[in-house]
Protein backbone atom coordinates (compact mmCIF):
# COMPACT_ATOMS: atom_id res chain seq x y z
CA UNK A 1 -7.89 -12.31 -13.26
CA UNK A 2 -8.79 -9.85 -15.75
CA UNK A 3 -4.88 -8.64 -15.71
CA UNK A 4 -3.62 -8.91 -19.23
CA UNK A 5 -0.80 -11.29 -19.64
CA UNK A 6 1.41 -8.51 -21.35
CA UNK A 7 0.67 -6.45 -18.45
CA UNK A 8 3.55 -4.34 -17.17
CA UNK A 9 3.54 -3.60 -13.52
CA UNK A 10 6.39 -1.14 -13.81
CA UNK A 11 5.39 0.91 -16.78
CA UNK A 12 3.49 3.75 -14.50
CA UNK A 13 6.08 3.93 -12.18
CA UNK A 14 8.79 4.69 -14.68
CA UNK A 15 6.56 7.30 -16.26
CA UNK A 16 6.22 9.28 -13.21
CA UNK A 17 9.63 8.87 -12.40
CA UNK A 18 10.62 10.04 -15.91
CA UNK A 19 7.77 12.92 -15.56
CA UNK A 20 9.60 13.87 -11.49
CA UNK A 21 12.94 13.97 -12.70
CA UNK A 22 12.25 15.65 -15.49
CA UNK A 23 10.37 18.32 -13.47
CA UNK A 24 13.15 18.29 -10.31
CA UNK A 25 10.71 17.02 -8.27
CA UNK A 26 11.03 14.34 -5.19
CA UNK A 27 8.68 11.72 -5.99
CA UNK A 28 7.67 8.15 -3.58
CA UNK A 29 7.04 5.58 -5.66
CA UNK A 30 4.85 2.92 -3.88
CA UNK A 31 5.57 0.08 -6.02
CA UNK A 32 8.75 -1.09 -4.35
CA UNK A 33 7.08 -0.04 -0.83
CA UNK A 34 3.75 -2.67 -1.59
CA UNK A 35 5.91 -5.38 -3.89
CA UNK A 36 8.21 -6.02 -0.74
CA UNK A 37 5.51 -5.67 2.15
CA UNK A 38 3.59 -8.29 -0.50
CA UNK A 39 6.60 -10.79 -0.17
CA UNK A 40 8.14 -10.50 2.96
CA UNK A 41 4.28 -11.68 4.62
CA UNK A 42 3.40 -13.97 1.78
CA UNK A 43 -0.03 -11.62 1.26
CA UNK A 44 -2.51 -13.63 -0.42
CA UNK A 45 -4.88 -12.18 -3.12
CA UNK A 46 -6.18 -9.65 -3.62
CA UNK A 47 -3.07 -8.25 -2.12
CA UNK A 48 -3.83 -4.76 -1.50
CA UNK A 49 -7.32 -4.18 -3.12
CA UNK A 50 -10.88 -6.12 -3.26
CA UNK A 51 -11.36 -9.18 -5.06
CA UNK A 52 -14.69 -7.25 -6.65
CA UNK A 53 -12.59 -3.97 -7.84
CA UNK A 54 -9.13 -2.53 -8.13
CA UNK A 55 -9.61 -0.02 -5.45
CA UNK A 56 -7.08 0.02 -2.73
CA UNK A 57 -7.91 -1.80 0.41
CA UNK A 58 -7.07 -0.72 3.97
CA UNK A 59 -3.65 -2.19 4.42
CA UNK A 60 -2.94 -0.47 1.26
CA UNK A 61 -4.01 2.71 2.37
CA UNK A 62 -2.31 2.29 6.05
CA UNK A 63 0.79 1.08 4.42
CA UNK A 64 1.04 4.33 1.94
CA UNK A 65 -0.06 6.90 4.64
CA UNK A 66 3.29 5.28 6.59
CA UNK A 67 5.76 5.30 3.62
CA UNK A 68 4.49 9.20 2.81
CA UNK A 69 4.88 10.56 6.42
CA UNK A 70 8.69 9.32 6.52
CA UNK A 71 9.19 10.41 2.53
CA UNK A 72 7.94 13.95 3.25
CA UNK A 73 9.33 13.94 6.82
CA UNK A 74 13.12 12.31 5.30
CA UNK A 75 12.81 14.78 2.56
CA UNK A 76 12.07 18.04 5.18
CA UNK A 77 9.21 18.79 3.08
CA UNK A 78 7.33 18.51 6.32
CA UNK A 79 9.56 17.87 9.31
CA UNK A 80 7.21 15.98 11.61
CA UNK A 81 7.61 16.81 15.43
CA UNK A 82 8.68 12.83 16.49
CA UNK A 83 9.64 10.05 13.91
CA UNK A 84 7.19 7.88 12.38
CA UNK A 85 8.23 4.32 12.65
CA UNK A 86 8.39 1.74 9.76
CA UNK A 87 5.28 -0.68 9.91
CA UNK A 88 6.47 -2.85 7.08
CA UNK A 89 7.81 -5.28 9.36
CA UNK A 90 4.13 -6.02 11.14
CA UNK A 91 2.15 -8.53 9.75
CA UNK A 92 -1.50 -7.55 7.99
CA UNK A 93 -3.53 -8.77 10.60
CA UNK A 94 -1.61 -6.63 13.31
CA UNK A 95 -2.42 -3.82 11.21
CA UNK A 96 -5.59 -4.66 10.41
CA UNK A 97 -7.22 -6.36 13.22
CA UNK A 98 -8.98 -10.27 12.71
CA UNK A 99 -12.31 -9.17 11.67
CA UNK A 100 -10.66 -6.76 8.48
CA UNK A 101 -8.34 -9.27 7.54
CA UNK A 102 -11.20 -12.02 7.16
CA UNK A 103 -13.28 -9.75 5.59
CA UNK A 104 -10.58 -8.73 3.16
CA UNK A 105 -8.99 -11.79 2.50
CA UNK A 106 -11.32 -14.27 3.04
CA UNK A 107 -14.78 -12.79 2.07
CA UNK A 108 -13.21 -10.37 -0.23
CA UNK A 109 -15.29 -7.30 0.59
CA UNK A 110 -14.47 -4.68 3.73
CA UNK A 111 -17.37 -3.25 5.66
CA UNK A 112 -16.20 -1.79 8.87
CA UNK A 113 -19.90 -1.57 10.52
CA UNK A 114 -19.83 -5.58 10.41
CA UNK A 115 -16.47 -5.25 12.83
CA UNK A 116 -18.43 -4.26 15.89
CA UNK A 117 -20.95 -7.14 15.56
């Protein structure tokens, strides 16, 4: 891994929490939201990016778009017309499908043409 030893996971989250109190704004933090979906299904690496860049990978993406429709929905920043259930509990593959999740953690890339072959 090219992640520094001295690394600190938590130092971007604290700034922007600093920065949205500060400001009196509401702020999701994903952190928390990936670190627990990460242990609760055992998620190999590369957890929620590539193993060729630091880009976020779909379950990353799907899991986010989740925890911000129930933050801005909870918050009545924009009240959604039904509630938008948790998906933290499914596993990756469920939210994935077979063919993503070999392709992601497996192979290490994502190409969703190679799904429908």
């Amino acid at each position: 891994s090219g992640v520094p030893k001295d690394f600190d996971v938590d130092a971007p989250s604290r700034q922007l929490g600093e920065i949205a109190k500060r400001l009196e704004i509401p702020l999701l933090d994903m952190l928390p939201v990936l670190q627990t979906y990460k242990r609760r299904h055992k998620l190999p690496p590369p957890y929620f990016s590539f193993s060729c860049d630091g880009h976020w990978n779909p379950l990353a993406h799907t899991l986010a778009a989740n925890a911000l429709a129930r933050f801005l929905d909870g918050a009545g920043i924009l009240p959604l017309p039904q509630s938008i259930p948790s998906i933290e509990a499914k596993e990756p593959v469920e939210l994935l499908g077979e063919a993503a999740y070999q392709q992601i953690y497996r192979d290490g890339f994502y190409h969703p043409a190679a799904q429908s072959r």
